[in-house]
C-alpha atoms as a PDB file:
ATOM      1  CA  UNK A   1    -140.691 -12.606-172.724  1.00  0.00           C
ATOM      2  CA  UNK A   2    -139.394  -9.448-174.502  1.00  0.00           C
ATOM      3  CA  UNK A   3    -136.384  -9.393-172.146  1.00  0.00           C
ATOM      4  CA  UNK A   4    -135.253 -12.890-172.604  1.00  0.00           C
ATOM      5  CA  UNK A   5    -135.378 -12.398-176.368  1.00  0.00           C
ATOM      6  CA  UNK A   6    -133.277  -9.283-176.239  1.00  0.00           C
ATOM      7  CA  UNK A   7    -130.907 -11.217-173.496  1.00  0.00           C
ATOM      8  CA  UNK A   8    -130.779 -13.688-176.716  1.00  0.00           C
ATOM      9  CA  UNK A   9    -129.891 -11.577-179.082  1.00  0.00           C
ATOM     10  CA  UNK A  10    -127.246  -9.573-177.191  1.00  0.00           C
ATOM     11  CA  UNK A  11    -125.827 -13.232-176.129  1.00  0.00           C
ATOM     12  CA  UNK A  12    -125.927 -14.304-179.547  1.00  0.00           C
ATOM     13  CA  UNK A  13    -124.480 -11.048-180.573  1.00  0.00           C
ATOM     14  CA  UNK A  14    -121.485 -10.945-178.031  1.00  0.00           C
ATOM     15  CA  UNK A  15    -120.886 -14.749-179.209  1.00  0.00           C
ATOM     16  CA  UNK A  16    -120.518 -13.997-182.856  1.00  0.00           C
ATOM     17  CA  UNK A  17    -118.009 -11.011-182.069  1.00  0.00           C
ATOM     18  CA  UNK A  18    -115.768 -13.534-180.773  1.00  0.00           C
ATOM     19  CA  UNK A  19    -116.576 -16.096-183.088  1.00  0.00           C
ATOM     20  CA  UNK A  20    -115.394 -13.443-186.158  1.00  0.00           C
ATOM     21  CA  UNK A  21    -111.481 -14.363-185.854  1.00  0.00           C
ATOM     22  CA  UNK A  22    -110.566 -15.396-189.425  1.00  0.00           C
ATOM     23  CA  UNK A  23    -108.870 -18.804-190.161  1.00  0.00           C
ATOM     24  CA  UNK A  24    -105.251 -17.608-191.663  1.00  0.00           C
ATOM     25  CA  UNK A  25    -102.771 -20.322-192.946  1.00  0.00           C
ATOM     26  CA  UNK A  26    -105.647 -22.530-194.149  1.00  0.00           C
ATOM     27  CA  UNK A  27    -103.915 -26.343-194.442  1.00  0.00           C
ATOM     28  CA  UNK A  28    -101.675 -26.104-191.715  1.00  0.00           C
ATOM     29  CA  UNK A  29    -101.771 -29.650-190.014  1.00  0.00           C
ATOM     30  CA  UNK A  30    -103.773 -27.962-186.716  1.00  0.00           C
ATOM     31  CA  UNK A  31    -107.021 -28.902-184.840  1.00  0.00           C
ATOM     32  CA  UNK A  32    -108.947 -25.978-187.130  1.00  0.00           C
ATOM     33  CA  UNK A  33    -106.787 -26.983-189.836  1.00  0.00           C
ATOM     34  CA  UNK A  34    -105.135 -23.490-189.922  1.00  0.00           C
ATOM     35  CA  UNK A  35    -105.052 -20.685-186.930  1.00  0.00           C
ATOM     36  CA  UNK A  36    -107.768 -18.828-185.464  1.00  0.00           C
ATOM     37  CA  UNK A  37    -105.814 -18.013-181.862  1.00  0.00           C
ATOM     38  CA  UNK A  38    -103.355 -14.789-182.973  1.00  0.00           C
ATOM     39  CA  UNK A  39    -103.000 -10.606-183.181  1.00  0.00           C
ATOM     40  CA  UNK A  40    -101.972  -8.580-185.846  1.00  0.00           C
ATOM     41  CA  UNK A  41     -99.899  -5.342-185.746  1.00  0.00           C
ATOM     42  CA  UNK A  42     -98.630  -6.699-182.250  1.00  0.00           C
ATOM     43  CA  UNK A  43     -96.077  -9.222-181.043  1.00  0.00           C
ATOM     44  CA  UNK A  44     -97.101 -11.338-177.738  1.00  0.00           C
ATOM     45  CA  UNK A  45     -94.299 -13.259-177.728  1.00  0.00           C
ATOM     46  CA  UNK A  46     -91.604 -13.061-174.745  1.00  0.00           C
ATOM     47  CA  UNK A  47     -87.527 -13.656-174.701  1.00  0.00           C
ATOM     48  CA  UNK A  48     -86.784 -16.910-173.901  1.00  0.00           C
ATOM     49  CA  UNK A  49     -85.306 -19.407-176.671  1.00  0.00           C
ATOM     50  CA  UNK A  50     -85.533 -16.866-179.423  1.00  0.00           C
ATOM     51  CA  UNK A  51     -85.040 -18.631-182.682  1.00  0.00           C
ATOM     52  CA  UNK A  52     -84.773 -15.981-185.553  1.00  0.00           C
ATOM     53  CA  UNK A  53     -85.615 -16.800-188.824  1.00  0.00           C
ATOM     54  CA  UNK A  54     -85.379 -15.025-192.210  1.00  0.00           C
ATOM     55  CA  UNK A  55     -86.129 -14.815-196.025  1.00  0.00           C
ATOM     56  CA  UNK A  56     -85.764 -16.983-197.825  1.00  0.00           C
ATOM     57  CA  UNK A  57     -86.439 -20.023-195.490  1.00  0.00           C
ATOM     58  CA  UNK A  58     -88.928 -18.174-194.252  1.00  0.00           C
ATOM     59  CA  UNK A  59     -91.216 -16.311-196.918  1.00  0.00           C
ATOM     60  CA  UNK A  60     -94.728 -15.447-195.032  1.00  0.00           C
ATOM     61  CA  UNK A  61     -96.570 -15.719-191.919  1.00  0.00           C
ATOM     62  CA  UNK A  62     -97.587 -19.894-192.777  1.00  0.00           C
ATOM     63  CA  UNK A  63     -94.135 -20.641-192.859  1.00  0.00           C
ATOM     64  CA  UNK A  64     -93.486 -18.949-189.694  1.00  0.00           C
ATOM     65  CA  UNK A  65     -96.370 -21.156-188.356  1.00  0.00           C
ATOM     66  CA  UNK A  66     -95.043 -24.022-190.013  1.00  0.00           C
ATOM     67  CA  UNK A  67     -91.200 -23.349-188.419  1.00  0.00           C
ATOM     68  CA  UNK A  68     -93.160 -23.217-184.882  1.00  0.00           C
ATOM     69  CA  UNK A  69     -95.305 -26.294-185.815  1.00  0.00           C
ATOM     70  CA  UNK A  70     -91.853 -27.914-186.616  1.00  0.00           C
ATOM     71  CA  UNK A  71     -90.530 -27.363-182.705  1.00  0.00           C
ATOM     72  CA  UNK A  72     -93.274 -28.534-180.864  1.00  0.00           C
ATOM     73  CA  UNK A  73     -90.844 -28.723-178.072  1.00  0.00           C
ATOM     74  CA  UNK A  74     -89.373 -25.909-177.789  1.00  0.00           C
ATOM     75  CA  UNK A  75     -92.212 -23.324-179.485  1.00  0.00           C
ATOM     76  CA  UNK A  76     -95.148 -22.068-178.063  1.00  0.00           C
ATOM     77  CA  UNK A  77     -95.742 -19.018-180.105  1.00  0.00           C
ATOM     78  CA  UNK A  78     -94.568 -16.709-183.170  1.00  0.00           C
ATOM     79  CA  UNK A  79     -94.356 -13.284-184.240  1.00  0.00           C
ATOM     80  CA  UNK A  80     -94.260 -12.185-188.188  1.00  0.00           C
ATOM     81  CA  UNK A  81     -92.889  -8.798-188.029  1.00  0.00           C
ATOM     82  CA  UNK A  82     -90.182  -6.437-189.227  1.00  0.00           C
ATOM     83  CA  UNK A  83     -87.862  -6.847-186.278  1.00  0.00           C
ATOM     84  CA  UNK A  84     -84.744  -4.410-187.546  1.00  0.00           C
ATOM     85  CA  UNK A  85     -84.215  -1.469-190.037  1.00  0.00           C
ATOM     86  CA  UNK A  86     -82.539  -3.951-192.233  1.00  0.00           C
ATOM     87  CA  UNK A  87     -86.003  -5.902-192.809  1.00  0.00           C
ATOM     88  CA  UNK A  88     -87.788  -3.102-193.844  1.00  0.00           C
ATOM     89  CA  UNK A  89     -85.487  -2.135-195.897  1.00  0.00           C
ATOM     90  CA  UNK A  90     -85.354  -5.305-197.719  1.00  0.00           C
ATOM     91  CA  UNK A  91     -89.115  -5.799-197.362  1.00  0.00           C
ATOM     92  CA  UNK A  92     -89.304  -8.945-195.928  1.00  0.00           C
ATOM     93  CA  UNK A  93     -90.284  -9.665-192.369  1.00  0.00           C
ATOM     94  CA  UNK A  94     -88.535 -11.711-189.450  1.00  0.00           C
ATOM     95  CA  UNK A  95     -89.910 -14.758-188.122  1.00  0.00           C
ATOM     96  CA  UNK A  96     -89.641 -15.119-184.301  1.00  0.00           C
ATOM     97  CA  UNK A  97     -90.119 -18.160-182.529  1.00  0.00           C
ATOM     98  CA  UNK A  98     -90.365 -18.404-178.627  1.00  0.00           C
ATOM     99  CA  UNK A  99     -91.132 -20.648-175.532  1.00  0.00           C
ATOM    100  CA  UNK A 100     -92.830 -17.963-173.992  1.00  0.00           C
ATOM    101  CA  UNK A 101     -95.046 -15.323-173.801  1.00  0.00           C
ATOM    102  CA  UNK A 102     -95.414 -11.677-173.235  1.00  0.00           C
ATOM    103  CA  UNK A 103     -95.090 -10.980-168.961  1.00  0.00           C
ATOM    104  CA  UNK A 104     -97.736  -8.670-167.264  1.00  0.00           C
ATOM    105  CA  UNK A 105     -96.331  -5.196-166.674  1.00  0.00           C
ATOM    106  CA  UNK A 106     -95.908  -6.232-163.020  1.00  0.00           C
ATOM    107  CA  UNK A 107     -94.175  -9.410-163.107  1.00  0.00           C
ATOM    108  CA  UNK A 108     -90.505  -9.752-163.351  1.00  0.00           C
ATOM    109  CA  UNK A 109     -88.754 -12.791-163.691  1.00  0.00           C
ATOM    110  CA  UNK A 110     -84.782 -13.712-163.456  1.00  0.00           C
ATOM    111  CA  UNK A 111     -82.883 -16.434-164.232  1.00  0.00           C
ATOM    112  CA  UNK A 112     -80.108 -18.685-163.180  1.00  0.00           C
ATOM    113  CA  UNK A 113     -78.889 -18.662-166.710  1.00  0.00           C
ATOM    114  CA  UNK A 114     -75.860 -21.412-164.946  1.00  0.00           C
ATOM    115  CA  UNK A 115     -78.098 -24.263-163.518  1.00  0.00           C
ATOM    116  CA  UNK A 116     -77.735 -27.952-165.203  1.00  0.00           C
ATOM    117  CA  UNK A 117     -80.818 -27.508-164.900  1.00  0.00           C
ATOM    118  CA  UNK A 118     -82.271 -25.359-168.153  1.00  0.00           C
ATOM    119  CA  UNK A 119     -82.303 -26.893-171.281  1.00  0.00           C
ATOM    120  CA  UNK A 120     -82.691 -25.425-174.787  1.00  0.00           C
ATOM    121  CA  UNK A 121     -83.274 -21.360-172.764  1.00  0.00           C
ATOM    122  CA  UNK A 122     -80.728 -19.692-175.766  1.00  0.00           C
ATOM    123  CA  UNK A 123     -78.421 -18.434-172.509  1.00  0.00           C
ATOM    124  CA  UNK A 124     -76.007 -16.777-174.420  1.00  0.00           C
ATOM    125  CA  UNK A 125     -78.532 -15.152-176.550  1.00  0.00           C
ATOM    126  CA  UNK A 126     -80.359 -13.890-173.089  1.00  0.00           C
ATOM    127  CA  UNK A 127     -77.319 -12.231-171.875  1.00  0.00           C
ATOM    128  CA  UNK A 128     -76.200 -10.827-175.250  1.00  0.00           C
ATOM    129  CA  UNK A 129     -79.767  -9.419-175.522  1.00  0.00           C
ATOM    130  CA  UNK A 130     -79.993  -8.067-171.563  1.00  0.00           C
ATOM    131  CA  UNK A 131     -83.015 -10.120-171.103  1.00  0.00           C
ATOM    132  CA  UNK A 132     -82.084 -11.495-167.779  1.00  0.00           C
ATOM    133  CA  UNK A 133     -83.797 -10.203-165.523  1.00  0.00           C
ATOM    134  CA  UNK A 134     -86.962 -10.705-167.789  1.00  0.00           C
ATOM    135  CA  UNK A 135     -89.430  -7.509-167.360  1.00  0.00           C
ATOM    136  CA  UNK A 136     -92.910  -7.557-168.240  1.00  0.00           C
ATOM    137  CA  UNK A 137     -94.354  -4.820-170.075  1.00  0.00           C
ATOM    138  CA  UNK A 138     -97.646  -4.084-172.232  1.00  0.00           C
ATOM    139  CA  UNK A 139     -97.794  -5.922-175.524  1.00  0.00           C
ATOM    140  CA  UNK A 140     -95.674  -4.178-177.794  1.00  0.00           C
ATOM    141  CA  UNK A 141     -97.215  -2.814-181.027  1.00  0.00           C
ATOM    142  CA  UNK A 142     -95.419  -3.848-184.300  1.00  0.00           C
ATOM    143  CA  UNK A 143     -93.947  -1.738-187.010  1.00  0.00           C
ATOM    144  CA  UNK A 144     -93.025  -1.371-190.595  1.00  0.00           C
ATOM    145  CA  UNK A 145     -91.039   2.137-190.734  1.00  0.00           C
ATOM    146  CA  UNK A 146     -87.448   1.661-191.050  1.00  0.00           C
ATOM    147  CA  UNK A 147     -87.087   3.169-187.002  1.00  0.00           C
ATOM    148  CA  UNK A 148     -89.649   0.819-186.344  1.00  0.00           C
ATOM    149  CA  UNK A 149     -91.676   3.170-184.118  1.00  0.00           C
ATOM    150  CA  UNK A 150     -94.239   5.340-186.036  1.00  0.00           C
ATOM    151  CA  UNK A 151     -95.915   3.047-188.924  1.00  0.00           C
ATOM    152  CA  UNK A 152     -98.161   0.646-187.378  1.00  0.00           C
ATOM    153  CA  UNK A 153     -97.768  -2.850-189.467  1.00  0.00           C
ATOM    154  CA  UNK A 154    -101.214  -4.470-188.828  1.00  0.00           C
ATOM    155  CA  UNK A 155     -99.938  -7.267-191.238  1.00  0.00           C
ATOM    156  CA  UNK A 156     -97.442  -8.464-188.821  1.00  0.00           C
ATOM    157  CA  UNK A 157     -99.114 -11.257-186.649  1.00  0.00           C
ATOM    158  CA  UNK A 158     -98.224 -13.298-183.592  1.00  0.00           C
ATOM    159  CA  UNK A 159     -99.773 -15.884-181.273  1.00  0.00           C
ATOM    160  CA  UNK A 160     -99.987 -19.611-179.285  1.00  0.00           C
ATOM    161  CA  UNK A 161     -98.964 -22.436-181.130  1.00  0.00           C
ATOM    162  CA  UNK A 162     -99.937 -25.429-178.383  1.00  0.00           C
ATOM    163  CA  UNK A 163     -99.565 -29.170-178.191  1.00  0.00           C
ATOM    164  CA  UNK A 164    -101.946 -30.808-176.442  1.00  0.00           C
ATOM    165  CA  UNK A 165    -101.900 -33.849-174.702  1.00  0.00           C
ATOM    166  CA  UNK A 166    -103.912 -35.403-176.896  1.00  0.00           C
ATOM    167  CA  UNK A 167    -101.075 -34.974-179.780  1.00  0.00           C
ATOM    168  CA  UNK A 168    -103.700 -32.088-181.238  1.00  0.00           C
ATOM    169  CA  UNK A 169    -101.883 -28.675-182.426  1.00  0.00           C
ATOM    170  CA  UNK A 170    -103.831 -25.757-181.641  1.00  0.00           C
ATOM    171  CA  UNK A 171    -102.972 -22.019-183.001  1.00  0.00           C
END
């Protein structure tokens, strides 16, 4: 009996640690009625159909939600971050919006960037940027000093936003 109490406990434990993820954007028009599915201080977004958007139209990490919520067919996650000296500079961080997700270190992908056959992939922006081929890497950590490589900004945040089949948002 002592065993299956602790084997309680621990389970009940374990299930509360995930359970802890705070609600952020409270109102949003999602399943949970905000987010609970997202990182901060890192950006898990990949390259493909990179929308950038800035302050003013863009003035915290809801309306970045929102702008995502907005696309439900072209966005499948976000990132809130400072994405160039500029931003930090002015103090006001860059809302991402992507198709995609981050690729495992050991997957590579490459695209035909001239088939009839992709819609809304941002081509031009995918060559311009070098992204094609498309290498995965670890999750990058995000930033807030103006080189954007030694102050980690644990108030940028990024995640899923997903439409499910049942017309439900999650995020």
């Amino acid at each position: 009996m002592h065993i299956s109490a602790l084997f309680i406990i621990n389970s009940l434990l374990a299930i509360g640690a995930f359970a802890s993820q705070n609600l952020i954007c409270p109102g949003l028009q999602t399943q949970d009625n905000g987010c609970i599915r997202y990182t901060r201080g890192f950006d898990v977004t990949g390259v493909i159909t990179e929308v950038d958007l800035t302050f003013p139209q863009v003035q915290d990490e809801c309306d970045c939600i929102q702008e995502c919520l907005n696309r439900p067919g072209t966005c499948a996650n976000y990132v809130w971050k400072f994405s160039t000296s500029a931003a930090v500079q002015s103090g006001h961080r860059t809302c991402t919006l992507y198709s995609n997700f981050n690729l495992p270190s050991d997957v590579v992908l490459e695209f035909d960037l001239n088939s009839s056959n992709n819609l809304n992939i941002n081509a031009d922006e995918i060559t311009a940027t070098g992204n094609n081929p498309q290498r995965g890497a670890l999750v990058p950590q995000a930033f807030k000093d103006v080189n954007l490589t030694t102050t980690p900004d644990q108030d940028a945040v990024s995640g899923p936003v997903w439409t499910l089949a049942n017309g439900q948002v999650q995020c």
